[in-house]
PDB file of N, CA and C in Angstrom:
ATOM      1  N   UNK A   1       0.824  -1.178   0.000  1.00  0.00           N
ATOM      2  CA  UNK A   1       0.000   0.000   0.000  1.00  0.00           C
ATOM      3  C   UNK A   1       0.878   1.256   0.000  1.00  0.00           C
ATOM      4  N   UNK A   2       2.099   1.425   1.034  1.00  0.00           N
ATOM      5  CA  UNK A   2       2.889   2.415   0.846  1.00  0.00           C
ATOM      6  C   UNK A   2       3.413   2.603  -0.380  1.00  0.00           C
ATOM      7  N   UNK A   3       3.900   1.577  -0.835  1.00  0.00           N
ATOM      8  CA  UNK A   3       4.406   1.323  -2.513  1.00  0.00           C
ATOM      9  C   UNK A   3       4.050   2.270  -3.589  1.00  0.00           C
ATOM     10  N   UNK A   4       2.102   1.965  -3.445  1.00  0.00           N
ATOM     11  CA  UNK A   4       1.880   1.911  -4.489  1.00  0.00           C
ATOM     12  C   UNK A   4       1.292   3.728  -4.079  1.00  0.00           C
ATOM     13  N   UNK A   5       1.358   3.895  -3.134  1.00  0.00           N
ATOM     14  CA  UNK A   5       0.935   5.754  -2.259  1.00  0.00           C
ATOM     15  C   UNK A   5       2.189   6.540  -3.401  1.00  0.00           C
ATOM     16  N   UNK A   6       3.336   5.859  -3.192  1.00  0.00           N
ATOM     17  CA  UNK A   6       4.755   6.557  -3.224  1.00  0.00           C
ATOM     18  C   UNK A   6       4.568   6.856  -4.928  1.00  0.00           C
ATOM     19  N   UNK A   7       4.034   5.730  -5.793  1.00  0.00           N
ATOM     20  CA  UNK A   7       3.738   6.266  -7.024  1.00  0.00           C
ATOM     21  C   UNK A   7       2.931   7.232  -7.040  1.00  0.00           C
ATOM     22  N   UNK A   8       2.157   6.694  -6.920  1.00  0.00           N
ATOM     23  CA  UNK A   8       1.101   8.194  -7.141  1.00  0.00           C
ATOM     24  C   UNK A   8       1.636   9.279  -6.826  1.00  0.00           C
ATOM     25  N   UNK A   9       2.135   9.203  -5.939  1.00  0.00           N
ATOM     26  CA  UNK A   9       2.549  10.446  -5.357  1.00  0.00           C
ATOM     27  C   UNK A   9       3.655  11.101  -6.496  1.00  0.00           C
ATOM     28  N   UNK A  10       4.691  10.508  -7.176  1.00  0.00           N
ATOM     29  CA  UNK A  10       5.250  10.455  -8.420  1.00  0.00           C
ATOM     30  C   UNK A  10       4.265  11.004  -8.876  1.00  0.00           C
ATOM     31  N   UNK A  11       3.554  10.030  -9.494  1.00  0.00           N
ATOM     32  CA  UNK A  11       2.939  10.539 -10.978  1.00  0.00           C
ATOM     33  C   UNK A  11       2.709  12.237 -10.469  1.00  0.00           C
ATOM     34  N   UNK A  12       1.811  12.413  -9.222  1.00  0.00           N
ATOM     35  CA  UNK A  12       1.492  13.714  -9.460  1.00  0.00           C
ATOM     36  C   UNK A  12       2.444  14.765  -9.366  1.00  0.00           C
ATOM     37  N   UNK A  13       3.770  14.576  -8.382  1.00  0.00           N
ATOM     38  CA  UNK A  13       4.718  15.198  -8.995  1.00  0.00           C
ATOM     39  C   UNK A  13       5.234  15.992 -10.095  1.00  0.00           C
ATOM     40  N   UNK A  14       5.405  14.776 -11.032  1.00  0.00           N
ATOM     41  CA  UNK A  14       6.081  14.721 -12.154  1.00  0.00           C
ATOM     42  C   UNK A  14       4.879  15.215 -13.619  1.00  0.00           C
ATOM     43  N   UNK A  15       3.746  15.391 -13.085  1.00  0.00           N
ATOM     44  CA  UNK A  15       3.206  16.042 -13.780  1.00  0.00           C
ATOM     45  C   UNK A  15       3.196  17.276 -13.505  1.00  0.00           C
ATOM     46  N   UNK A  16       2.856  18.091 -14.447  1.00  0.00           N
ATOM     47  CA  UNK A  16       2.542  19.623 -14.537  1.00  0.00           C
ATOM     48  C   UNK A  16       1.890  20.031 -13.819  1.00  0.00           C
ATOM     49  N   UNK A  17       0.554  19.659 -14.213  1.00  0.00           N
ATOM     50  CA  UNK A  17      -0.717  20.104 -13.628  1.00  0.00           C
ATOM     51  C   UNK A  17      -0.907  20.232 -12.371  1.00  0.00           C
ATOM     52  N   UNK A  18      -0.013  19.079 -11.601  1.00  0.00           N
ATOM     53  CA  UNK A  18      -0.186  18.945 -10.039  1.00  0.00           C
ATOM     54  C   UNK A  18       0.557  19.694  -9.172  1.00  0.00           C
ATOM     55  N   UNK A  19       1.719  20.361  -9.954  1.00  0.00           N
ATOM     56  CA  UNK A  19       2.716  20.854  -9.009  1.00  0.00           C
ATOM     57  C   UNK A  19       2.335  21.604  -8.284  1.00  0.00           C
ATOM     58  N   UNK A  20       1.546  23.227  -8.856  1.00  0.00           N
ATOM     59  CA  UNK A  20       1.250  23.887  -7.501  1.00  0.00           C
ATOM     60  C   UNK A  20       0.157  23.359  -6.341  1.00  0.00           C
ATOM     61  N   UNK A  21      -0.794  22.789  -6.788  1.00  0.00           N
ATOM     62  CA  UNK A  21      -1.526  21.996  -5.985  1.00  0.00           C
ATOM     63  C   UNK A  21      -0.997  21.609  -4.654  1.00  0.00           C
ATOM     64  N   UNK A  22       0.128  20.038  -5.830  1.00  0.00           N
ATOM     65  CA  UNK A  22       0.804  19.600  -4.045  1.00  0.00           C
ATOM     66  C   UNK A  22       1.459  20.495  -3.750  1.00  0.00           C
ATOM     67  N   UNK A  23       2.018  21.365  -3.639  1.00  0.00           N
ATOM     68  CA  UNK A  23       3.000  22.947  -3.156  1.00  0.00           C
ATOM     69  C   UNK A  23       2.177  23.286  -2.157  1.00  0.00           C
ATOM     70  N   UNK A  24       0.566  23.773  -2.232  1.00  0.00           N
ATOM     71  CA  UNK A  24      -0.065  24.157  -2.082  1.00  0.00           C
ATOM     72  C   UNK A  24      -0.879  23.311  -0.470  1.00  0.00           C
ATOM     73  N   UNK A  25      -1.176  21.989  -1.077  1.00  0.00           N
ATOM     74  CA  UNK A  25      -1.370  21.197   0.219  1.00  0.00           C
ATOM     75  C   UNK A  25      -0.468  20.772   1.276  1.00  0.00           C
ATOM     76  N   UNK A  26       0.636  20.989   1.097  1.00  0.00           N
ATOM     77  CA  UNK A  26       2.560  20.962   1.751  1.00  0.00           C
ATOM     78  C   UNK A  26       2.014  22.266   2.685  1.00  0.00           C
ATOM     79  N   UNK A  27       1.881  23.153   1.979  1.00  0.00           N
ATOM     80  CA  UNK A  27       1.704  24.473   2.758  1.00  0.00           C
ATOM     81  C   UNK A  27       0.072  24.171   4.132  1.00  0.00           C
ATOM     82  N   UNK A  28      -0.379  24.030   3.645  1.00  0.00           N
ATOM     83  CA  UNK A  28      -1.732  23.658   4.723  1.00  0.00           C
ATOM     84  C   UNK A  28      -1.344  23.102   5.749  1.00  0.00           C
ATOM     85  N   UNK A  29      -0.959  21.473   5.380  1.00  0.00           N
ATOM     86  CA  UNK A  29      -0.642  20.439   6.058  1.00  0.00           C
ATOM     87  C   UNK A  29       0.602  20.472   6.892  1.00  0.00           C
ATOM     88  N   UNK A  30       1.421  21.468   6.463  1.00  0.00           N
ATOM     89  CA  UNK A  30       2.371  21.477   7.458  1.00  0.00           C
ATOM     90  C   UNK A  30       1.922  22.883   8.899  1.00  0.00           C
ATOM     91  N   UNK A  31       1.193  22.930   8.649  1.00  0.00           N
ATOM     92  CA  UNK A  31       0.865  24.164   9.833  1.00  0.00           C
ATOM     93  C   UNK A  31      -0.059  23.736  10.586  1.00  0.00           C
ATOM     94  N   UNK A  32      -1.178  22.991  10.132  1.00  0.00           N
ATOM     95  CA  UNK A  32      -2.453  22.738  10.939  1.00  0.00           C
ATOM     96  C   UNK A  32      -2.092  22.096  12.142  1.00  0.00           C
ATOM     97  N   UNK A  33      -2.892  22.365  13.308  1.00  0.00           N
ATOM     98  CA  UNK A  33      -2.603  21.868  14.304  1.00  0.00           C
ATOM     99  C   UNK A  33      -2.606  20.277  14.560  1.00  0.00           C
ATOM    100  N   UNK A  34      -2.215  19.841  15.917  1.00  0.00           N
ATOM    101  CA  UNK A  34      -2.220  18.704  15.840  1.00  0.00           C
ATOM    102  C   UNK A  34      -3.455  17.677  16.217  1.00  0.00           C
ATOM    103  N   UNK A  35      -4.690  18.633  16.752  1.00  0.00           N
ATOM    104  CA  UNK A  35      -5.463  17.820  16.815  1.00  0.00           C
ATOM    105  C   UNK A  35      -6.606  17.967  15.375  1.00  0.00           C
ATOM    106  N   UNK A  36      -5.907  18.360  14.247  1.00  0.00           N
ATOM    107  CA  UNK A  36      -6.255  17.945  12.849  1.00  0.00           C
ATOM    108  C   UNK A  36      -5.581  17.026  12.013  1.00  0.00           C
ATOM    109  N   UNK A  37      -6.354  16.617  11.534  1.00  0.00           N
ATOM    110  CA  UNK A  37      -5.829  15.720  10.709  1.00  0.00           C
ATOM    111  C   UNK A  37      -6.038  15.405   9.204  1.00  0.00           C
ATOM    112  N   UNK A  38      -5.375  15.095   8.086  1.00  0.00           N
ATOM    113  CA  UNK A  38      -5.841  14.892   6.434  1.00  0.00           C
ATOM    114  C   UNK A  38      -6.731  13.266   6.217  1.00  0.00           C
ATOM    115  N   UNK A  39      -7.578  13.677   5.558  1.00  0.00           N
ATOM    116  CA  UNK A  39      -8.432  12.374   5.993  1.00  0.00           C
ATOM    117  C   UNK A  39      -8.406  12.002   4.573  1.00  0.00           C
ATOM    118  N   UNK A  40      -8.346  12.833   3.258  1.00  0.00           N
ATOM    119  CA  UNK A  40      -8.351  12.734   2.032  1.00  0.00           C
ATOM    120  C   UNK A  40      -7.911  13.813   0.791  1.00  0.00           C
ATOM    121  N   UNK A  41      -7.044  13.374   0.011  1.00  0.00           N
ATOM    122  CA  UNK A  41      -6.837  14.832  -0.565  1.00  0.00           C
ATOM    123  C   UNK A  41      -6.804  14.426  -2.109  1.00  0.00           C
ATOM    124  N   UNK A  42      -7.506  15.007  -2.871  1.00  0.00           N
ATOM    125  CA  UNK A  42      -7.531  14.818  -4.599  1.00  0.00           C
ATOM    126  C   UNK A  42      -6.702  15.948  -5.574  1.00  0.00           C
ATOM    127  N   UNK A  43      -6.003  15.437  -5.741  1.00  0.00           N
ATOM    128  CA  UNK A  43      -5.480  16.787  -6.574  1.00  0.00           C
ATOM    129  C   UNK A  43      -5.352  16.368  -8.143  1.00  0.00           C
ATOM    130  N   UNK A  44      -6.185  17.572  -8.892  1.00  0.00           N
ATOM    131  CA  UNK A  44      -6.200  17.586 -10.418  1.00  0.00           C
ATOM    132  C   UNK A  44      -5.803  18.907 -10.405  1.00  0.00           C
ATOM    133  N   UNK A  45      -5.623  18.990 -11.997  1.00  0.00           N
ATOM    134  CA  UNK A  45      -5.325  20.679 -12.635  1.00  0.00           C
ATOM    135  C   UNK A  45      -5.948  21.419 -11.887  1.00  0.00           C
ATOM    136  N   UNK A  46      -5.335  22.774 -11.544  1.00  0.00           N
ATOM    137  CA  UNK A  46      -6.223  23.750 -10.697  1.00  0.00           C
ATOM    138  C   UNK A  46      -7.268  23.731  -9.821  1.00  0.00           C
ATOM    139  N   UNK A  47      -7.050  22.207  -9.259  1.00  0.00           N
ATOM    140  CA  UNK A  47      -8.518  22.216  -7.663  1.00  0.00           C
ATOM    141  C   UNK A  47      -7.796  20.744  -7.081  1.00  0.00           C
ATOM    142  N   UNK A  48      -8.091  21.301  -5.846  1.00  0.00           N
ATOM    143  CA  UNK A  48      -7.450  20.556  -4.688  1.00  0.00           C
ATOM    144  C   UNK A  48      -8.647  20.181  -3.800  1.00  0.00           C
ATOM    145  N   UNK A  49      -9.100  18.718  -3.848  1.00  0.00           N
ATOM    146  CA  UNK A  49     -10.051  18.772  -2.837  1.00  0.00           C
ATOM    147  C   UNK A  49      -9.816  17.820  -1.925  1.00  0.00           C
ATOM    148  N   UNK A  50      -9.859  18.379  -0.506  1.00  0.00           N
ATOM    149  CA  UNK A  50      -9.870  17.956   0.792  1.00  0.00           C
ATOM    150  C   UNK A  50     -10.699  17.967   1.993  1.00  0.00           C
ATOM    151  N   UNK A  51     -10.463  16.613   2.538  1.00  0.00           N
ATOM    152  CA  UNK A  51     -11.441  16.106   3.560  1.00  0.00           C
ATOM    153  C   UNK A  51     -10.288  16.107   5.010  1.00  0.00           C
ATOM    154  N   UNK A  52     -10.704  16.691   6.312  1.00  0.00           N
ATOM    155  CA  UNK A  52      -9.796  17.293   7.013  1.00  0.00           C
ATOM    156  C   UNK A  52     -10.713  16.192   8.480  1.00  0.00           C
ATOM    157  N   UNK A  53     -10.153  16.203   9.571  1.00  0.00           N
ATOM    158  CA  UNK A  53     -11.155  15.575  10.575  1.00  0.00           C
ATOM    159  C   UNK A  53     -10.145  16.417  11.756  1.00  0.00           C
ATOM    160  N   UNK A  54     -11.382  17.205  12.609  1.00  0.00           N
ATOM    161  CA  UNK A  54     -10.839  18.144  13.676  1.00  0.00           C
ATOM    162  C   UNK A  54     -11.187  17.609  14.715  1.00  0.00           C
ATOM    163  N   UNK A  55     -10.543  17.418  15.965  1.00  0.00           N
ATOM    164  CA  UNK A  55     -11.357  16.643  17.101  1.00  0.00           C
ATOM    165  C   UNK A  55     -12.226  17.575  17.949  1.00  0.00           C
ATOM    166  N   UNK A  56     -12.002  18.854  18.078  1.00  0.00           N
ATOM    167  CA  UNK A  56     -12.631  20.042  18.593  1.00  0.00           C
ATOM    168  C   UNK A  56     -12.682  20.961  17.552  1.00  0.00           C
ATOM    169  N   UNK A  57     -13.413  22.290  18.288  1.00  0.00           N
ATOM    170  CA  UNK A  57     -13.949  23.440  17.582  1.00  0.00           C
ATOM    171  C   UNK A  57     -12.506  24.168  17.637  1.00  0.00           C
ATOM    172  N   UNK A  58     -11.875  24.652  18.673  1.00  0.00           N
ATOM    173  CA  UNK A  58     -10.537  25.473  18.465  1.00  0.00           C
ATOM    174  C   UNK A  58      -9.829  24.682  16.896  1.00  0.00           C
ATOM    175  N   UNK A  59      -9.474  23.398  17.181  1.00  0.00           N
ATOM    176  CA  UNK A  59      -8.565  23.202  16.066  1.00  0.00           C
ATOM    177  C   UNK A  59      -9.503  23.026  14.397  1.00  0.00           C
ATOM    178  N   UNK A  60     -10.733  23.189  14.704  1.00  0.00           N
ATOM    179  CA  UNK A  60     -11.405  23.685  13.133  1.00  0.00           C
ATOM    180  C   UNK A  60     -11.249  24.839  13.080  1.00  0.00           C
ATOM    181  N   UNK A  61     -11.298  25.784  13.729  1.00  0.00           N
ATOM    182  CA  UNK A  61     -10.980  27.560  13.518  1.00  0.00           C
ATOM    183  C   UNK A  61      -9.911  27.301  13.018  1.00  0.00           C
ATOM    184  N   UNK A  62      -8.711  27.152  13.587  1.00  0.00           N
ATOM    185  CA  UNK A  62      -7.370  27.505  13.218  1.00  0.00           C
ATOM    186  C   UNK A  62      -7.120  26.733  12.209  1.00  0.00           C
ATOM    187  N   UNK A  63      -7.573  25.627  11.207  1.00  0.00           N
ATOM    188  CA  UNK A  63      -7.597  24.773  10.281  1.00  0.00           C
ATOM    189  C   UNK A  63      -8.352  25.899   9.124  1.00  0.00           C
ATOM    190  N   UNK A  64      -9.499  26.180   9.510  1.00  0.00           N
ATOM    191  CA  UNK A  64      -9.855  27.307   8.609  1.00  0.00           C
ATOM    192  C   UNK A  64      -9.788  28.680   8.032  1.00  0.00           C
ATOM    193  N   UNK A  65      -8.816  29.301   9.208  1.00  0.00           N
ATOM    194  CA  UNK A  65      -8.076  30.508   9.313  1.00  0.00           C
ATOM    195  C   UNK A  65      -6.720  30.007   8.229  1.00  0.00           C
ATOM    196  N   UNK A  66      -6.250  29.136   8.331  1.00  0.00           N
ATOM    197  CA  UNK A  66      -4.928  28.369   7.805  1.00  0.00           C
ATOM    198  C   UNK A  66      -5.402  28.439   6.156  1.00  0.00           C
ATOM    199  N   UNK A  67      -6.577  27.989   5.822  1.00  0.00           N
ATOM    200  CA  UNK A  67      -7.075  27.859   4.608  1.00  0.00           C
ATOM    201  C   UNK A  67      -7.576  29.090   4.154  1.00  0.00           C
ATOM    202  N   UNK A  68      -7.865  29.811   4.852  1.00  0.00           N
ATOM    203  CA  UNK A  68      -8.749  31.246   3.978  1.00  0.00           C
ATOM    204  C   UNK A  68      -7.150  32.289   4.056  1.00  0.00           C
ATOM    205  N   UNK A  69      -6.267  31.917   5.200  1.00  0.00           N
ATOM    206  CA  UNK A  69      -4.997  32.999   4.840  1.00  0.00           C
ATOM    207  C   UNK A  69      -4.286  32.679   3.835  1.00  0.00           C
ATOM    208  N   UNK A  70      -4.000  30.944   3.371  1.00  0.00           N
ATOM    209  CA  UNK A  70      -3.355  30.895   2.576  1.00  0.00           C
ATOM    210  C   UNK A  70      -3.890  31.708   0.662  1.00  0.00           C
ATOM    211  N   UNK A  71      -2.843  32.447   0.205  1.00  0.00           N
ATOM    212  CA  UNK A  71      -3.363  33.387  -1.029  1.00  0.00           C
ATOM    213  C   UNK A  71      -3.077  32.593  -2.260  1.00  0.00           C
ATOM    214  N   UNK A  72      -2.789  31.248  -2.568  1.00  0.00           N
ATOM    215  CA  UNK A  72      -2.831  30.824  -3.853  1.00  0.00           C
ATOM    216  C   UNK A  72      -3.580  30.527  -3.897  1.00  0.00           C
ATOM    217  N   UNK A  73      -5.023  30.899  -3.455  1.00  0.00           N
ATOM    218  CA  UNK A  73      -6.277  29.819  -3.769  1.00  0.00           C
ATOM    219  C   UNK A  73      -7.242  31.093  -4.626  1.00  0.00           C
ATOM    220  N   UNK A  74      -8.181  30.659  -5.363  1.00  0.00           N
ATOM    221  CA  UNK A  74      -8.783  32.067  -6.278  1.00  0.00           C
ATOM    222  C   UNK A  74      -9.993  31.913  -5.576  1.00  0.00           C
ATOM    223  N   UNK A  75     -10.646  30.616  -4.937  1.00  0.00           N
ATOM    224  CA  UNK A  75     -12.053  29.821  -5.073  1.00  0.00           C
ATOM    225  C   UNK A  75     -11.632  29.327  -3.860  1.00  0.00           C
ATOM    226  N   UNK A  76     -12.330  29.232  -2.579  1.00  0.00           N
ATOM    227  CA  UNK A  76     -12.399  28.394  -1.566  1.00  0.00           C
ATOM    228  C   UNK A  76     -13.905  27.927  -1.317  1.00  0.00           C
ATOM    229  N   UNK A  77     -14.363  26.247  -1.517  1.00  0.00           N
ATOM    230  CA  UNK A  77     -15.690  26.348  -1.493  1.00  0.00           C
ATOM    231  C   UNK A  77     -15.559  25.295  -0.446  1.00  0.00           C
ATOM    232  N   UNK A  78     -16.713  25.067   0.570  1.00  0.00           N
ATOM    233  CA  UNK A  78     -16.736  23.945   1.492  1.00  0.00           C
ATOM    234  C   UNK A  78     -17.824  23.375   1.224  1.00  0.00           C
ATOM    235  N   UNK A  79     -17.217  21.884   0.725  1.00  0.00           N
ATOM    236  CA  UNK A  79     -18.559  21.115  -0.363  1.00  0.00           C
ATOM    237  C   UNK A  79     -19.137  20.185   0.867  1.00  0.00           C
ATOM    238  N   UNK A  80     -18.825  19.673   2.033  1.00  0.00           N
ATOM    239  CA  UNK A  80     -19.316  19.247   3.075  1.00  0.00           C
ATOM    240  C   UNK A  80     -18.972  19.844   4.541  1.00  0.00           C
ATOM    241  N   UNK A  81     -19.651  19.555   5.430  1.00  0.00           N
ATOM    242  CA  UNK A  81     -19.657  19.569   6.889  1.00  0.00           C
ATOM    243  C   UNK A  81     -20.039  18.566   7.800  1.00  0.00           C
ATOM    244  N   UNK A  82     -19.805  18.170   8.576  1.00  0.00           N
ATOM    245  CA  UNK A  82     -20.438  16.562   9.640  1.00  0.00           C
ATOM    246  C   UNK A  82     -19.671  16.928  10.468  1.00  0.00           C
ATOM    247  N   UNK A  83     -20.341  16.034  11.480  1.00  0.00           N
ATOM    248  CA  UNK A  83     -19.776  15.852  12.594  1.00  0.00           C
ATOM    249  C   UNK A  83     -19.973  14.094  13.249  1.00  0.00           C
ATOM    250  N   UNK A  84     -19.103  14.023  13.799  1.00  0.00           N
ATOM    251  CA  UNK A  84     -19.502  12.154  14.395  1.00  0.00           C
ATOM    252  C   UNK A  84     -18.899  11.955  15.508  1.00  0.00           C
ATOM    253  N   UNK A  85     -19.505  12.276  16.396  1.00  0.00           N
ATOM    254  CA  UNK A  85     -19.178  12.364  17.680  1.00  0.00           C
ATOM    255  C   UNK A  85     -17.683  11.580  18.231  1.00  0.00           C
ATOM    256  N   UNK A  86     -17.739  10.506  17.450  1.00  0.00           N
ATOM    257  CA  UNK A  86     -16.203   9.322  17.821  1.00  0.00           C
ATOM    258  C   UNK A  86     -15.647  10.387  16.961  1.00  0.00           C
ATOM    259  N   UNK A  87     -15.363  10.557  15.836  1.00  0.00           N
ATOM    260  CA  UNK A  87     -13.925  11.585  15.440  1.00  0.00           C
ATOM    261  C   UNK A  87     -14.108  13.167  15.456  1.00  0.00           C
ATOM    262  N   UNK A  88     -15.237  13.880  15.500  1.00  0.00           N
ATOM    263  CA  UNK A  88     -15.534  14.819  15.508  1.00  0.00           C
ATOM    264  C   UNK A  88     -15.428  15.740  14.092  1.00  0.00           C
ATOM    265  N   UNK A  89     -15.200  16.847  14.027  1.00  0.00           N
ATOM    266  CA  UNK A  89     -15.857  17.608  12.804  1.00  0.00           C
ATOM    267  C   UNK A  89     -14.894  16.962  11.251  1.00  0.00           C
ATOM    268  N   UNK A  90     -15.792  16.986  10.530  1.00  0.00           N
ATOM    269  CA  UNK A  90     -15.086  16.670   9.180  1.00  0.00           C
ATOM    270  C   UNK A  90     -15.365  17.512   8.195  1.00  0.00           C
ATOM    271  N   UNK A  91     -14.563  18.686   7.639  1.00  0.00           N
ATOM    272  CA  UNK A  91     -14.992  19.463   6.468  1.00  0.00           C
ATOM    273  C   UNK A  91     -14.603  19.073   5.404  1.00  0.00           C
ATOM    274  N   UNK A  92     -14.803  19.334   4.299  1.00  0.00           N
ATOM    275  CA  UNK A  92     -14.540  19.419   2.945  1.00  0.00           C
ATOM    276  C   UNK A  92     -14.593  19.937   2.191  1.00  0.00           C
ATOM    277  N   UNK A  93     -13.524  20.591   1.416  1.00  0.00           N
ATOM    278  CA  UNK A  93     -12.808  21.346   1.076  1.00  0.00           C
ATOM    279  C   UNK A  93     -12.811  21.329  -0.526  1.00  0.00           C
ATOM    280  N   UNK A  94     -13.413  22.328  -1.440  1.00  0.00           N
ATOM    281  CA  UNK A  94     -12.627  22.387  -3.034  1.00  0.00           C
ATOM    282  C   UNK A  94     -12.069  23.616  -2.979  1.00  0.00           C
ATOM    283  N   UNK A  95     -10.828  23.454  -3.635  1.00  0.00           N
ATOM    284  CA  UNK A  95      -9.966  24.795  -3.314  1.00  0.00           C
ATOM    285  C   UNK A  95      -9.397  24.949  -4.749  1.00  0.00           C
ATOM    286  N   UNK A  96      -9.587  25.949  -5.571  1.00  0.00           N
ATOM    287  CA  UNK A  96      -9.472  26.636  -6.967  1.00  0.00           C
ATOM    288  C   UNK A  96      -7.717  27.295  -7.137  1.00  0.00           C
ATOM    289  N   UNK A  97      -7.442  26.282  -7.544  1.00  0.00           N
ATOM    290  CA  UNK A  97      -5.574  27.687  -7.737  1.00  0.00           C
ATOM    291  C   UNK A  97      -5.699  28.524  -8.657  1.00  0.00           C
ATOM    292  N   UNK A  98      -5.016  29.894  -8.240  1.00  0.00           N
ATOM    293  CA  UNK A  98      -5.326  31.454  -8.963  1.00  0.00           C
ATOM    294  C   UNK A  98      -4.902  31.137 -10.642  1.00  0.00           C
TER     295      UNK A  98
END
């Protein structure tokens, strides 16, 4: 399973289309706090979409402050919201590069 993560992760690399994207999710993911977490992330040409899981309300603020400060995005839309009491809030995320 790691194996076959590590390609992909290649392919999107080494393509064009993906570079600022993953640049882009590097930047998120390395700041968010620690009681957030990446639950899913899609990246095509110009949209990045992500599924995030917060265990409290403080670390969804600062997860969403993280996302609306970052400025390569043109489009920030939040295509879901839930909550489930065992992991707590889950947003989801389509995010437009400028």
């Amino acid at each position: 399973m790691v194996r076959d993560r590590i390609t992909k992760a290649k392919q999107v690399l080494d393509a064009e289309s993906g570079l600022l994207e993953t640049e882009s999710l590097g930047k998120i993911t390395a700041s968010i706090p620690l009681d957030v977490s990446l639950s899913e992330a899609v990246i095509s040409k110009d949209l990045l979409d992500v599924t995030f899981v917060a265990t409290n309300s403080q670390g969804l603020a600062a997860l969403m402050a993280q996302i609306i400060s970052e400025e390569s995005f043109a489009k920030i839309e939040l295509v879901s919201f839930s909550f489930n009491p065992n992991a707590g809030y889950v947003p989801s995320f389509s995010l437009k590069e400028k």
